[in-house]
Protein backbone atom coordinates (compact mmCIF):
# COMPACT_ATOMS: atom_id res chain seq x y z
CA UNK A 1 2.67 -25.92 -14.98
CA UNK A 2 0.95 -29.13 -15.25
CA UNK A 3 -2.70 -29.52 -16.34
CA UNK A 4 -3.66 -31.53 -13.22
CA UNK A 5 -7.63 -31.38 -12.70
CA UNK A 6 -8.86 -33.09 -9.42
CA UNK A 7 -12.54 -33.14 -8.49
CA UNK A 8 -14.89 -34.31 -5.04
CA UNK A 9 -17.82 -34.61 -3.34
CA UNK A 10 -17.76 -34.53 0.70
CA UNK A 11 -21.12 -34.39 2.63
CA UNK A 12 -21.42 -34.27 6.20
CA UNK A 13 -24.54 -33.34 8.23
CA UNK A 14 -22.87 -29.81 8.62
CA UNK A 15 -21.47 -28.99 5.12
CA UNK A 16 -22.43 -31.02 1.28
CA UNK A 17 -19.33 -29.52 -0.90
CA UNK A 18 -18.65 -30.47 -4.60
CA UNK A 19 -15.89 -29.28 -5.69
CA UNK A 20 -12.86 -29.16 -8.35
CA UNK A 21 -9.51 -27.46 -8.95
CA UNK A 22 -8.00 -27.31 -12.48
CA UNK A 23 -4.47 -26.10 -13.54
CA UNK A 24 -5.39 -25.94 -17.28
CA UNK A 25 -4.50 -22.86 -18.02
CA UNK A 26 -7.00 -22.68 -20.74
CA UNK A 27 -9.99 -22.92 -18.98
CA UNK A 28 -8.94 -19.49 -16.93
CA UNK A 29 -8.43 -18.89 -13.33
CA UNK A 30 -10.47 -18.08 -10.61
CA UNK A 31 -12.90 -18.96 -8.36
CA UNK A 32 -16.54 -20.26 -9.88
CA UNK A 33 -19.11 -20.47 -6.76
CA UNK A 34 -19.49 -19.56 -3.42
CA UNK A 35 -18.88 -21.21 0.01
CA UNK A 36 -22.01 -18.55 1.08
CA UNK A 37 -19.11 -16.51 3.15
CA UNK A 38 -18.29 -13.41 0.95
CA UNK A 39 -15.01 -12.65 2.10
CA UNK A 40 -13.94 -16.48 2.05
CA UNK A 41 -15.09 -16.37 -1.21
CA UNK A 42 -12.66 -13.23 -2.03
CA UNK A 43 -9.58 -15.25 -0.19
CA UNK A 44 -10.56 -18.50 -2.64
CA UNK A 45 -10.67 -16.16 -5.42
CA UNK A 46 -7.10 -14.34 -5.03
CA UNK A 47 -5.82 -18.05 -4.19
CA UNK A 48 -7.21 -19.68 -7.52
CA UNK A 49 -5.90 -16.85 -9.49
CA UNK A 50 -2.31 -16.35 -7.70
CA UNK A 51 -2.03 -20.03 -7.94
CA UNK A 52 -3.11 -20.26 -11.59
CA UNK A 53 -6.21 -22.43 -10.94
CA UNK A 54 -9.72 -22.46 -11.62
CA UNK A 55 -11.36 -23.42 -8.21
CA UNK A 56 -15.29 -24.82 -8.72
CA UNK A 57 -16.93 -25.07 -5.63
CA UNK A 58 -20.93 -26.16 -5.30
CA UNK A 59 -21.73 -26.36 -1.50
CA UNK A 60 -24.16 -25.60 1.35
CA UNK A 61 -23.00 -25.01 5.20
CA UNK A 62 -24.39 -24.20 8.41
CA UNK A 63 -23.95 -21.01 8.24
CA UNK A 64 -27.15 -20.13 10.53
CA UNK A 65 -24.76 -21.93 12.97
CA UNK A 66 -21.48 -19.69 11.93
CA UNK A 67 -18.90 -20.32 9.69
CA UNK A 68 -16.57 -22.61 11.00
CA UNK A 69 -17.73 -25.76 9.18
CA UNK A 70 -18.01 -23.76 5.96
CA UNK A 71 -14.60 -22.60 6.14
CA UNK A 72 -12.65 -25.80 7.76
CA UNK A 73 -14.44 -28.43 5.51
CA UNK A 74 -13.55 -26.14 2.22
CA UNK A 75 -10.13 -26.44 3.50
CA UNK A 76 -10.06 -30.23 4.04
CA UNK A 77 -11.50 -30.50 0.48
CA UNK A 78 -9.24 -28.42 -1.22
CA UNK A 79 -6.06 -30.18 0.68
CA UNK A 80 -7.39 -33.53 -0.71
CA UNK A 81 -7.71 -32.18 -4.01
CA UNK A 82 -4.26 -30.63 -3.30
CA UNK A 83 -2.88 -34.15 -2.61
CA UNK A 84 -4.49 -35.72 -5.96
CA UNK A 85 -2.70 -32.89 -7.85
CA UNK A 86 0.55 -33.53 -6.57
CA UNK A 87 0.28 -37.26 -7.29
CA UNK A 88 -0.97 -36.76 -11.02
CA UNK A 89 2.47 -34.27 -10.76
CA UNK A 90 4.56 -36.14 -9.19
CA UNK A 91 8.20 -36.09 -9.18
CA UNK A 92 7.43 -32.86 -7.73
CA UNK A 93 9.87 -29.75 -7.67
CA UNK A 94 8.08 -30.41 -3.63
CA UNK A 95 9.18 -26.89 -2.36
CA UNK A 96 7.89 -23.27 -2.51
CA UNK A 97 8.69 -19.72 -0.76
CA UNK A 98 6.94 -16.73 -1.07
CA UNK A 99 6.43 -13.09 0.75
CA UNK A 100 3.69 -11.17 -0.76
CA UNK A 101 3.22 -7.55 0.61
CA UNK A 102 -0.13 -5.78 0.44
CA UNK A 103 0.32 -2.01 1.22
CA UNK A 104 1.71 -2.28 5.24
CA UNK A 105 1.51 -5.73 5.22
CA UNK A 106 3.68 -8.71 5.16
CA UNK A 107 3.09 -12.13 4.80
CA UNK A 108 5.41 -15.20 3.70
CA UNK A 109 4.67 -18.63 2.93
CA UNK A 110 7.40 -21.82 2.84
CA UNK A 111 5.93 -25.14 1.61
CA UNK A 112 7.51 -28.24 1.36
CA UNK A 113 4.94 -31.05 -0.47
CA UNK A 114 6.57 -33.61 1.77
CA UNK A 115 3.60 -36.36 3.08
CA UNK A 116 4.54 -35.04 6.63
CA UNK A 117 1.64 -32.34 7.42
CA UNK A 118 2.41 -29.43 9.70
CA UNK A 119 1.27 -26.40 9.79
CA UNK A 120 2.99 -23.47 11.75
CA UNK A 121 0.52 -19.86 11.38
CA UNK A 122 1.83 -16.87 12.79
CA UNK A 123 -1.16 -14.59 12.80
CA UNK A 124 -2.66 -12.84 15.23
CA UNK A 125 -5.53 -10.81 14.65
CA UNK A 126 -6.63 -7.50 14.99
CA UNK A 127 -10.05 -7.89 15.05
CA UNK A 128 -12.67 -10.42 15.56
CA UNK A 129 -14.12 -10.50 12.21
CA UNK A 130 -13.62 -8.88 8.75
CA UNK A 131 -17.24 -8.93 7.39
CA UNK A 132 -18.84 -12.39 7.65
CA UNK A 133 -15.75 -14.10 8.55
CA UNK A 134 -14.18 -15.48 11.86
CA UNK A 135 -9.99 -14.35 11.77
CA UNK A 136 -9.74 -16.64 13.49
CA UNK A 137 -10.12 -19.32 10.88
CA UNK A 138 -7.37 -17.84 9.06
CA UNK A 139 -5.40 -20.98 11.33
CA UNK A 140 -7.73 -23.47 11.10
CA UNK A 141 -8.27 -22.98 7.05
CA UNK A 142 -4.75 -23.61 6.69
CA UNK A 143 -4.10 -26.35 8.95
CA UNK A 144 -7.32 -28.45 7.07
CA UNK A 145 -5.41 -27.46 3.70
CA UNK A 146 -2.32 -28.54 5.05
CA UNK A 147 -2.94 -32.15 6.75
CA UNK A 148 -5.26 -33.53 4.04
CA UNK A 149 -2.65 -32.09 1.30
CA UNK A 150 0.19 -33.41 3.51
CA UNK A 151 2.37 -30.53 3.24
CA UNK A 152 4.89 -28.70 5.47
CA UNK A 153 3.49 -25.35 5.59
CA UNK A 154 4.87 -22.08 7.44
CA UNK A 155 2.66 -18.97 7.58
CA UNK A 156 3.62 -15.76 8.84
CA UNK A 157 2.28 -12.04 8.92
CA UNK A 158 5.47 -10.51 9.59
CA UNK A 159 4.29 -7.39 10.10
CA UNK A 160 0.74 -5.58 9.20
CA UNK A 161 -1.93 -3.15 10.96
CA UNK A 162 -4.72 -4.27 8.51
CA UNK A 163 -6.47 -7.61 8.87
CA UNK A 164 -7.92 -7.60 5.77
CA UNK A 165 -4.63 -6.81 4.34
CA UNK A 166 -3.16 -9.22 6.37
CA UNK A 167 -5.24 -12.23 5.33
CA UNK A 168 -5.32 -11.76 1.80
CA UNK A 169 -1.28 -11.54 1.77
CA UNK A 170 -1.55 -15.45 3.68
CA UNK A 171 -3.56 -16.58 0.99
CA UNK A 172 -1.74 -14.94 -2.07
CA UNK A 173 1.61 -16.26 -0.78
CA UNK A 174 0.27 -19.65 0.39
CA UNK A 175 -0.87 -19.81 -3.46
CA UNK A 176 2.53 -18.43 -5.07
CA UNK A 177 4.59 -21.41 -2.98
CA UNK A 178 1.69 -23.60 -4.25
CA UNK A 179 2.59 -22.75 -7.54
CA UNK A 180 6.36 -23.00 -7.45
CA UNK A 181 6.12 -26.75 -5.40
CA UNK A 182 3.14 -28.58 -7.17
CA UNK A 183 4.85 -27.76 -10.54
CA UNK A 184 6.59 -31.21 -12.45
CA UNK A 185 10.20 -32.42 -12.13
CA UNK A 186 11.97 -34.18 -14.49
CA UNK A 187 13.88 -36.92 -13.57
CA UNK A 188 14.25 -38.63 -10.04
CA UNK A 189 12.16 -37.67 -6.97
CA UNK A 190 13.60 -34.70 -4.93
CA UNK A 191 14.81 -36.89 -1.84
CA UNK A 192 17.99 -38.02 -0.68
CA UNK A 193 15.91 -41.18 0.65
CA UNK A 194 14.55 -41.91 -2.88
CA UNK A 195 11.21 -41.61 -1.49
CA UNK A 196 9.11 -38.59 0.11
């Protein structure tokens, strides 16, 4: 792994985020901060550390509102930091896979670090919320990470009966593809075009 560090400041009139992501493996991994939603903050964690990251996040939302804008502008941040890493990496080994089970659930990620966002998320909920946070902004998380990183990413729960289960096996294989396609190449860029 590379020791790509990427930092930025985005404030709106809804959210004012700082915030960095570091691959040196030296300085630990993890999340450091809070987005003010404590089970976001658990997701960001497990990410971080299945990624090997340290994740530094500074911010203040409108949470009195709910926690959309806390969770969707983390997620555009983090996919522009996302991008700045795989530049600094570049030629990229661009592609990732993962399935991550946590006790009866199933979840797989395939990435491909492309410049052509999409995001496909097969989740469906169980239930509304899992403490302080909306399930359903497992989708829109994703799809803010994805476009601003400009990656190909497919999501699926393939099976599960636990949403907090559920989630957390998203995030942990999102970050294990992560890890596999932001990592260096040597030699020529992975493209029969020449280009991505």
């Amino acid at each position: 792994m590379s020791t790509a560090k990427a930092s930025l400041i985005r404030n709106t009139f809804e959210t004012k985020i700082k915030m960095s992501i570091s691959f040196d493996e030296t300085e630990g991994f993890g999340l450091r901060g809070t987005s003010g939603v404590g089970f976001f903050d658990h997701m960001l964690n497990s990410l971080a550390v299945h990624c090997g990251a340290v994740i530094t996040l500074d911010m203040t939302g409108d949470l009195n509102v709910d926690c959309h804008h806390t969770i969707e502008d983390v997620g555009i941040v983090l996919g522009k930091l996302l991008s700045e890493v795989a530049a600094k990496n570049a030629p990229l080994m661009r592609y990732g896979t993962s399935f991550i089970p946590m006790d009866e659930a199933l979840a797989r990620c395939v990435m491909d670090i492309s410049g052509r966002p999409y995001l496909v998320c097969d989740y469906t909920p169980k239930s509304p919320m899992i403490g302080d946070f909306d399930t359903q902004m497992v989708t829109e998380f994703f799809r803010a990470v994805a476009f601003n990183m400009g990656a190909t990413v497919h999501l699926a729960v393939l099976y599960g009966d636990n949403d907090h289960h559920m989630v957390e096996a998203l995030f942990k294989a999102f970050a294990h593809a992560l890890s596999d396609a932001v990592k260096p190449k040597s030699g020529a860029v992975l493209s029969a075009k020449g280009v991505l």
